[in-house]
PDB file of N, CA and C in Angstrom:
ATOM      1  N   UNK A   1       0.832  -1.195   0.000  1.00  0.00           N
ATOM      2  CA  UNK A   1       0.000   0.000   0.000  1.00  0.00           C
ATOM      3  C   UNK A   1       0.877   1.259   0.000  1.00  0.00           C
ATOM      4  N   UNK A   2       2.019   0.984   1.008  1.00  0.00           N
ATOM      5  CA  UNK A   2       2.840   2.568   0.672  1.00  0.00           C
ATOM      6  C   UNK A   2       3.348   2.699  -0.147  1.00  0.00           C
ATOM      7  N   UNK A   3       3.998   1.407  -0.903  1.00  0.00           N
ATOM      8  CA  UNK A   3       4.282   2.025  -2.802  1.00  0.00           C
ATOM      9  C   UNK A   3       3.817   2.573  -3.389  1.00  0.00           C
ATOM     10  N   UNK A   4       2.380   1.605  -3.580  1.00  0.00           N
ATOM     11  CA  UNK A   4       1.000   2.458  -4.146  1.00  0.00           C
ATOM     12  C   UNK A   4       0.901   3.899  -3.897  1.00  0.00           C
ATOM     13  N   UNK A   5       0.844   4.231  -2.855  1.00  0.00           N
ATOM     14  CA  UNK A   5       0.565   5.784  -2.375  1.00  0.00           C
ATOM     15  C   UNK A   5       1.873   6.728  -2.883  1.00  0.00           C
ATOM     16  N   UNK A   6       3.197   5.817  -2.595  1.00  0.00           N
ATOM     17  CA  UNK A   6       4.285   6.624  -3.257  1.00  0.00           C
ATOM     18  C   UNK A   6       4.271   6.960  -4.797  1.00  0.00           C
ATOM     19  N   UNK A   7       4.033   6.075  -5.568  1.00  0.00           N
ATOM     20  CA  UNK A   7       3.739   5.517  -6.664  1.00  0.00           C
ATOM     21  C   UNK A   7       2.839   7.064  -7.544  1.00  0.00           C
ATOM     22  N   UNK A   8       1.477   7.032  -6.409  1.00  0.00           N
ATOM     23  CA  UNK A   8       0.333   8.029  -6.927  1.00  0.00           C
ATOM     24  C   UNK A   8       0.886   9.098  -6.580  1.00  0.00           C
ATOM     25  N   UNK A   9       1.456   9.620  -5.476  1.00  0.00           N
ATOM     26  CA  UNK A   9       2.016  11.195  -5.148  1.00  0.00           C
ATOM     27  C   UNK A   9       3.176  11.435  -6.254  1.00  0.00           C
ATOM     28  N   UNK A  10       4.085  10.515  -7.084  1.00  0.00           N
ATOM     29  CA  UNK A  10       4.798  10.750  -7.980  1.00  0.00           C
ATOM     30  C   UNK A  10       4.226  10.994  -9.210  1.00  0.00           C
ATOM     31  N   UNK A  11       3.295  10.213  -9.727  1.00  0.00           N
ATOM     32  CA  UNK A  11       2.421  10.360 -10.307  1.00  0.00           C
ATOM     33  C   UNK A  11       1.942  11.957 -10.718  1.00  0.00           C
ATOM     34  N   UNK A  12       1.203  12.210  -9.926  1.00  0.00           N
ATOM     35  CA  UNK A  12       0.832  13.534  -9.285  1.00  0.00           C
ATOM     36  C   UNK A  12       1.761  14.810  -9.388  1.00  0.00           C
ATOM     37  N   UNK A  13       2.424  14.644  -8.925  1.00  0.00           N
ATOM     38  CA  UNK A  13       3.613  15.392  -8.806  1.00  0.00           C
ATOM     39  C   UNK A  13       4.309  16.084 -10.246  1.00  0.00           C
ATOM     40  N   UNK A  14       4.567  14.298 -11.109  1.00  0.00           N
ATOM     41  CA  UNK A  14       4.950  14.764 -12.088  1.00  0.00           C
ATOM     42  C   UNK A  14       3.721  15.480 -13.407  1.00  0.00           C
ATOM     43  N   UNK A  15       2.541  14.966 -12.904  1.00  0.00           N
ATOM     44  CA  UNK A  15       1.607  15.530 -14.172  1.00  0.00           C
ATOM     45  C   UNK A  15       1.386  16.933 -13.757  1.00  0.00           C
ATOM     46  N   UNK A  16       1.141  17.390 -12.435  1.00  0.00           N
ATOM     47  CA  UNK A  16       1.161  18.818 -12.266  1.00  0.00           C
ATOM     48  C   UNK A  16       2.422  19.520 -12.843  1.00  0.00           C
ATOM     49  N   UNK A  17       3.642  18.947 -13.030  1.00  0.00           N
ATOM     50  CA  UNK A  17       4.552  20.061 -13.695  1.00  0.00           C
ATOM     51  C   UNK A  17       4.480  19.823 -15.090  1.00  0.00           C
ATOM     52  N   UNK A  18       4.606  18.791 -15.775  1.00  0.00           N
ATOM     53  CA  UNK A  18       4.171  18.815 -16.776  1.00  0.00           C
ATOM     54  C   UNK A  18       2.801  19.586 -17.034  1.00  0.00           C
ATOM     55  N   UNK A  19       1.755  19.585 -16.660  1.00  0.00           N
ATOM     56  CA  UNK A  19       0.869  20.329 -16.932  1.00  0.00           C
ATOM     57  C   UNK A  19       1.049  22.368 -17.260  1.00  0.00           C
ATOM     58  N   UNK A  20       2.068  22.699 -16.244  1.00  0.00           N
ATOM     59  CA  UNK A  20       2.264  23.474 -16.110  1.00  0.00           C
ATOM     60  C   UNK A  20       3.169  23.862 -17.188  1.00  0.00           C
ATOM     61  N   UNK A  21       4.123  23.455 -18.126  1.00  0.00           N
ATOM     62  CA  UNK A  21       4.622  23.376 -18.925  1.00  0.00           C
ATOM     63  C   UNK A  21       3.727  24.413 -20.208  1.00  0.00           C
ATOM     64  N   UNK A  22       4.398  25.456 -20.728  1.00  0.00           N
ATOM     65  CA  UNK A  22       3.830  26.058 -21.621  1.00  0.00           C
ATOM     66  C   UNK A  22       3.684  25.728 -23.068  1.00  0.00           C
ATOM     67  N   UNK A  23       2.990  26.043 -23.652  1.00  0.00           N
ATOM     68  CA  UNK A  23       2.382  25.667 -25.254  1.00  0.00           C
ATOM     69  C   UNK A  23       2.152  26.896 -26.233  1.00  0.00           C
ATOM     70  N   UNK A  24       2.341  26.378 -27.579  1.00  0.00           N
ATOM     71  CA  UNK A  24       2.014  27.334 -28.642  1.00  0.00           C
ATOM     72  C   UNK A  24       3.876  27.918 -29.067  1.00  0.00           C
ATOM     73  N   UNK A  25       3.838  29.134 -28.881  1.00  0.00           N
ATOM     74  CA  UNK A  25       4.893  29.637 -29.714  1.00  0.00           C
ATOM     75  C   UNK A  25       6.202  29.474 -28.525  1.00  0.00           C
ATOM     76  N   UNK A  26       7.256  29.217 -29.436  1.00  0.00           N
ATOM     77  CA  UNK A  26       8.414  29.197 -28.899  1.00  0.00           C
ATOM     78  C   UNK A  26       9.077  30.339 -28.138  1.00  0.00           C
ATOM     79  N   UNK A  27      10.222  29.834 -27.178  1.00  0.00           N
ATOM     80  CA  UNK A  27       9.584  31.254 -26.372  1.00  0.00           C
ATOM     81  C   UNK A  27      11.299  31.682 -27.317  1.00  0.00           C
ATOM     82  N   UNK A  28      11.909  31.383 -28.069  1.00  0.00           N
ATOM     83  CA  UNK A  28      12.785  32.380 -29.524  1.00  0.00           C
ATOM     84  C   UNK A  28      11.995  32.751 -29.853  1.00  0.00           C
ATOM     85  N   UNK A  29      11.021  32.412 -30.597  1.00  0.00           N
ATOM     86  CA  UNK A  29      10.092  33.428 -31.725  1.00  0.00           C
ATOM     87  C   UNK A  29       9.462  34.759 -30.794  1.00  0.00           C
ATOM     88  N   UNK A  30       9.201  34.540 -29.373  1.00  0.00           N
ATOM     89  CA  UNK A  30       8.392  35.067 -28.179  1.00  0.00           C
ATOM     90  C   UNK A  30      10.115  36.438 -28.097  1.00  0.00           C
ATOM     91  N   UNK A  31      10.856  35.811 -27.758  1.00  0.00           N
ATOM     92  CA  UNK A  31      12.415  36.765 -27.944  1.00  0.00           C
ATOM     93  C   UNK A  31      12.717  38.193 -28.734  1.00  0.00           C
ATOM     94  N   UNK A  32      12.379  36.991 -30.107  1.00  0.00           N
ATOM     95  CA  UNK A  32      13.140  37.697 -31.091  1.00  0.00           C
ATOM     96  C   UNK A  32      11.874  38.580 -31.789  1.00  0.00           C
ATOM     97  N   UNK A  33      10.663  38.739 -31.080  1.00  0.00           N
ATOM     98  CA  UNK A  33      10.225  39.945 -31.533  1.00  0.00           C
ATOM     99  C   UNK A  33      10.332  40.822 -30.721  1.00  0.00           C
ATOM    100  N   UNK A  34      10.358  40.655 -29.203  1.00  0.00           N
ATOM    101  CA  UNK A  34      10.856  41.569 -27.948  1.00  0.00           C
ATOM    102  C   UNK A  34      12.202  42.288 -28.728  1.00  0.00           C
ATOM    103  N   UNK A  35      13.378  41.627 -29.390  1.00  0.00           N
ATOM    104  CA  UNK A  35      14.579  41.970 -30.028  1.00  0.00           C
ATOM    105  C   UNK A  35      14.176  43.249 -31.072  1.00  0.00           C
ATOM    106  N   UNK A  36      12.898  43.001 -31.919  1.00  0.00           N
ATOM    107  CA  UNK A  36      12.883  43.505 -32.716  1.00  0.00           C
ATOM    108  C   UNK A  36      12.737  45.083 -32.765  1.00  0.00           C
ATOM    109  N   UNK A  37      12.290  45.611 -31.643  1.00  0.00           N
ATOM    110  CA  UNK A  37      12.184  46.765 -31.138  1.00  0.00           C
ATOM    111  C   UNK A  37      13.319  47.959 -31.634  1.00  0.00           C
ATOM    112  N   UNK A  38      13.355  48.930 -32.214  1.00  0.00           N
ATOM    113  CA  UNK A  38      14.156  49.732 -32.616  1.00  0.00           C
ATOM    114  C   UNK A  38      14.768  50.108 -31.156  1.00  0.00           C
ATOM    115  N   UNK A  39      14.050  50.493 -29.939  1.00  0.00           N
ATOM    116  CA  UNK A  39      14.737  50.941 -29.226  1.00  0.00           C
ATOM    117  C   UNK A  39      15.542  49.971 -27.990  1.00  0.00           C
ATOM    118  N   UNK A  40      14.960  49.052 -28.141  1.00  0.00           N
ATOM    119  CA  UNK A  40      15.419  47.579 -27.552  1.00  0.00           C
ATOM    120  C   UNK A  40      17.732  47.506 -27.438  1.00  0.00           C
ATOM    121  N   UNK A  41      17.651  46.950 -25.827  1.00  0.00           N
ATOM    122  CA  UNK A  41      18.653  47.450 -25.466  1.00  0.00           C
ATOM    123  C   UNK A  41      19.205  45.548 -25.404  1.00  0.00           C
ATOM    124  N   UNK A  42      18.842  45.245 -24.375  1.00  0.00           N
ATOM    125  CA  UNK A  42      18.810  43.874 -23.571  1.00  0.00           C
ATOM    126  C   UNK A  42      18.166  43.472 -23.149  1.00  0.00           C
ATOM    127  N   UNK A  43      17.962  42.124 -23.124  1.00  0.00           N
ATOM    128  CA  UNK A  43      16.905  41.410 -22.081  1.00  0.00           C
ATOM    129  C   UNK A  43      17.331  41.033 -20.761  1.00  0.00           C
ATOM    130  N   UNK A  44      16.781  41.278 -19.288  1.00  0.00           N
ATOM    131  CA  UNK A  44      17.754  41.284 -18.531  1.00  0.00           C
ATOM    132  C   UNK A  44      17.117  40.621 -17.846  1.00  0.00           C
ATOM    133  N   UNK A  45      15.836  39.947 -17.942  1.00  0.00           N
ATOM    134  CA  UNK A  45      15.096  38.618 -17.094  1.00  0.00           C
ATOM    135  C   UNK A  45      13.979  38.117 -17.912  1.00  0.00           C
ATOM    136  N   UNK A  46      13.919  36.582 -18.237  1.00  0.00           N
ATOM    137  CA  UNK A  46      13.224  35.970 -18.223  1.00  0.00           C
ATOM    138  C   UNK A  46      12.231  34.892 -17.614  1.00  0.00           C
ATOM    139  N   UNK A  47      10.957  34.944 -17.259  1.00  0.00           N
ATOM    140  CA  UNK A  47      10.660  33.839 -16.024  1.00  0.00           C
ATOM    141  C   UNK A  47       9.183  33.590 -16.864  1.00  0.00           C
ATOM    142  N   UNK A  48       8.915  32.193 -16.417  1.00  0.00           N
ATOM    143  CA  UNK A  48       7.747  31.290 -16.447  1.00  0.00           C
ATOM    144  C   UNK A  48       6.459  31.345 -15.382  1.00  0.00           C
ATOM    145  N   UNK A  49       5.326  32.317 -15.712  1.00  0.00           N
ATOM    146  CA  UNK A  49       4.258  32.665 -14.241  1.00  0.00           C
ATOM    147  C   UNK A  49       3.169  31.350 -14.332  1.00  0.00           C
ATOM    148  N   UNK A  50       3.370  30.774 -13.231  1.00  0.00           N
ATOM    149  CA  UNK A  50       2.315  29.619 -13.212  1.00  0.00           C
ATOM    150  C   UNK A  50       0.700  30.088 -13.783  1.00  0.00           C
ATOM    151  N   UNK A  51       0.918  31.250 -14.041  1.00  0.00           N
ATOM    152  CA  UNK A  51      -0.604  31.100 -14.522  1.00  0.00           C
ATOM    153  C   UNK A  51      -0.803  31.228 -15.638  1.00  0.00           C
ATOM    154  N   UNK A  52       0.471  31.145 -16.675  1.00  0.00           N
ATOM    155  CA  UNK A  52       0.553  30.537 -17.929  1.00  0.00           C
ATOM    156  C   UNK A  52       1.018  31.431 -18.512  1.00  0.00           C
ATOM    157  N   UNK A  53       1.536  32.419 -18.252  1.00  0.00           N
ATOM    158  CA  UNK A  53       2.724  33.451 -19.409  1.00  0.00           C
ATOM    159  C   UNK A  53       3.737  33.843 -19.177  1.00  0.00           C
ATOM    160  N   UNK A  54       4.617  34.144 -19.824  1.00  0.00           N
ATOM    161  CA  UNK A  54       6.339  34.616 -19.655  1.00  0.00           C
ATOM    162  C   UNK A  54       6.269  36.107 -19.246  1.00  0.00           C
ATOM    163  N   UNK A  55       7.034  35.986 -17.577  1.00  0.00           N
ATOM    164  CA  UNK A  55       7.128  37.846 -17.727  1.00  0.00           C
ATOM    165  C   UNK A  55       8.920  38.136 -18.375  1.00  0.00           C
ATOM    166  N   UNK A  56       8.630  39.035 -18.791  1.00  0.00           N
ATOM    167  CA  UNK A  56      10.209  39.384 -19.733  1.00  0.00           C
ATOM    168  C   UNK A  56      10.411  41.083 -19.053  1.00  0.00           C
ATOM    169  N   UNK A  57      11.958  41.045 -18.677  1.00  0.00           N
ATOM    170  CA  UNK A  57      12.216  42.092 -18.391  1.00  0.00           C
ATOM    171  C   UNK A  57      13.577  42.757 -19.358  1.00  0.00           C
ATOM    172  N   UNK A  58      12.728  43.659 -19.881  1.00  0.00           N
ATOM    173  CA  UNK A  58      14.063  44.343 -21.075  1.00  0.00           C
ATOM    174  C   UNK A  58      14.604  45.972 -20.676  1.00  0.00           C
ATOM    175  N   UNK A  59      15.621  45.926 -21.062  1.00  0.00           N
ATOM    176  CA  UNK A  59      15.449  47.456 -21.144  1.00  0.00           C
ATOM    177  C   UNK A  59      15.684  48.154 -22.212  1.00  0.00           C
ATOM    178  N   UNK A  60      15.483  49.396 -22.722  1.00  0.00           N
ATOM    179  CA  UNK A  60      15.557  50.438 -24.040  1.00  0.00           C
ATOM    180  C   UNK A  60      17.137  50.853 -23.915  1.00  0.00           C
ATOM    181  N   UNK A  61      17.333  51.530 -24.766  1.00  0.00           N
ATOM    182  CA  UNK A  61      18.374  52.352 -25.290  1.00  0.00           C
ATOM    183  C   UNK A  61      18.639  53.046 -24.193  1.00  0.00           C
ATOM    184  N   UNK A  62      17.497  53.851 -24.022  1.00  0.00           N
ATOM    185  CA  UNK A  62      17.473  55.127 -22.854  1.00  0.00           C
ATOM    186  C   UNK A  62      17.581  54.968 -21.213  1.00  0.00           C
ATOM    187  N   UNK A  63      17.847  53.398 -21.553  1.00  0.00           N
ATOM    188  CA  UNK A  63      18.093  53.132 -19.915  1.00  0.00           C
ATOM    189  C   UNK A  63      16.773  52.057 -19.338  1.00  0.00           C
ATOM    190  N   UNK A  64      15.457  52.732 -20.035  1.00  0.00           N
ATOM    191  CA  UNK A  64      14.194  52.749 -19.245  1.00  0.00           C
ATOM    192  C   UNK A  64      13.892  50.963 -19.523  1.00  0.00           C
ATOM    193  N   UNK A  65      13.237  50.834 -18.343  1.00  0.00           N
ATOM    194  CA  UNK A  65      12.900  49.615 -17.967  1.00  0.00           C
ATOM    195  C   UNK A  65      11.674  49.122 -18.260  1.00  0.00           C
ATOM    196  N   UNK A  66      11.331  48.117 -19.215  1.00  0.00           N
ATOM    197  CA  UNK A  66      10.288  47.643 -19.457  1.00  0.00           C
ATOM    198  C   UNK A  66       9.635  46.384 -18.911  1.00  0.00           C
ATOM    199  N   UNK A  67       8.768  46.107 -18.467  1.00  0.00           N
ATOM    200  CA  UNK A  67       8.203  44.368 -18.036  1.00  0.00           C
ATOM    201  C   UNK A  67       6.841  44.147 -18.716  1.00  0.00           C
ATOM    202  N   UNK A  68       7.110  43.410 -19.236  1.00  0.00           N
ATOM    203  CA  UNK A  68       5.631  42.575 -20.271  1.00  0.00           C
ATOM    204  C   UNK A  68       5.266  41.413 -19.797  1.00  0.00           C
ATOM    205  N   UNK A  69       4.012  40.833 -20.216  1.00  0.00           N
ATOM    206  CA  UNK A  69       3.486  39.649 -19.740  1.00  0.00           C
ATOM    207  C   UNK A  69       3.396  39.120 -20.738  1.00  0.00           C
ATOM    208  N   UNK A  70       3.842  38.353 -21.434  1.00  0.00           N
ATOM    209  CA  UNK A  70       3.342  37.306 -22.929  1.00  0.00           C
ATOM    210  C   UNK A  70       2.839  36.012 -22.801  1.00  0.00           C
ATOM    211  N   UNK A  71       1.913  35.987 -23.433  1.00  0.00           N
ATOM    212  CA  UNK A  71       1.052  34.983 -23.644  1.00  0.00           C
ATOM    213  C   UNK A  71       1.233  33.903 -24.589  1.00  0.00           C
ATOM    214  N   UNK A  72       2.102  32.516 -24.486  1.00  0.00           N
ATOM    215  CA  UNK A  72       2.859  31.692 -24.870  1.00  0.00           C
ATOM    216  C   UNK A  72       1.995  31.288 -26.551  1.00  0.00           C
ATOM    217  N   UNK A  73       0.555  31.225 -25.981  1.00  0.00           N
ATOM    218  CA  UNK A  73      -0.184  30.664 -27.356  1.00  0.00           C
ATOM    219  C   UNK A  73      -0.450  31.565 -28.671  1.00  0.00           C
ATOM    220  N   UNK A  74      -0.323  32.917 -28.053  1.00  0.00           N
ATOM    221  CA  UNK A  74      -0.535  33.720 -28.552  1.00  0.00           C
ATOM    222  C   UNK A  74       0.805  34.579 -29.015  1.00  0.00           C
ATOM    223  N   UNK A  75       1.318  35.066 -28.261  1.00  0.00           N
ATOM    224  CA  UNK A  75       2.807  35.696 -28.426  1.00  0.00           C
ATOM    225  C   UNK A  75       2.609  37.533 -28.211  1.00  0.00           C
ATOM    226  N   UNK A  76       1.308  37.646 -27.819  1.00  0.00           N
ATOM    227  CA  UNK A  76       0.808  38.833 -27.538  1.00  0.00           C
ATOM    228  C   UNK A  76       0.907  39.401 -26.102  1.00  0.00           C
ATOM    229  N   UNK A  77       0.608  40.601 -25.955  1.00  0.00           N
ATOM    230  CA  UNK A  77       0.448  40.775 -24.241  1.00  0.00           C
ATOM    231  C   UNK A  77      -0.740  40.112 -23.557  1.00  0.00           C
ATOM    232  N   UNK A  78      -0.591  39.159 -22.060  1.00  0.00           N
ATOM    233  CA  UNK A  78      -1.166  38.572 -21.570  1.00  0.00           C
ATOM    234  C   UNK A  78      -2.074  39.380 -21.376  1.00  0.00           C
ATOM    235  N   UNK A  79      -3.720  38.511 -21.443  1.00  0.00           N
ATOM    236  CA  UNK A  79      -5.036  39.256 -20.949  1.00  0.00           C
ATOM    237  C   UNK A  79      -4.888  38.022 -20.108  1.00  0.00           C
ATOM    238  N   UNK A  80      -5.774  38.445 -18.727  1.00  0.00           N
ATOM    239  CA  UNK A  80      -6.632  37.473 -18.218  1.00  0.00           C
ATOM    240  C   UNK A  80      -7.864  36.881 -18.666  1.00  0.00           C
TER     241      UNK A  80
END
C-alpha cells in the first residue's frame, strides 16, 4: 500500500509540472520579436508565471525599464 501511495504522489507530482509546462509559440520566436524593437537594449530577465505566461524584463536604449506579460499561445500581451 505505501508504494502504491508513493507511486500516486509521484504520479501527481509529475503531471502537475508537466501540466504546467507552456504551449504554442516558442519562447525564440516570443524573444526575437521583444529583439525587434528599434529601441530595444537587452533582455535582462526571463521567467515562467504559473498562470501561464512569460514575464520578460528588457530594457531600451534610454536606460528605461520595461516588463511585459506574454502569452505563450498567442505571443501577444497577456489578458486574463
Amino acid at each position: 500500500m505505501r508504494v502504491l501511495l508513493t507511486a500516486l504522489a509521484f504520479t501527481l507530482a509529475t503531471g502537475a509540472a508537466y501540466a504546467a509546462e507552456p504551449t504554442g509559440q516558442k519562447l525564440s520566436e516570443i524573444v526575437t520579436k521583444v529583439e525587434q524593437s528599434s529601441d530595444f537594449s537587452y533582455i535582462d530577465e526571463i521567467d515562467w508565471n504559473d498562470r501561464g505566461y512569460y514575464e520578460i524584463e528588457y530594457y531600451l536604449k534610454n536606460g528605461a525599464k520595461v516588463e511585459i506579460k506574454i502569452d505563450p499561445k498567442t505571443g501577444e500581451n497577456y489578458k486574463k
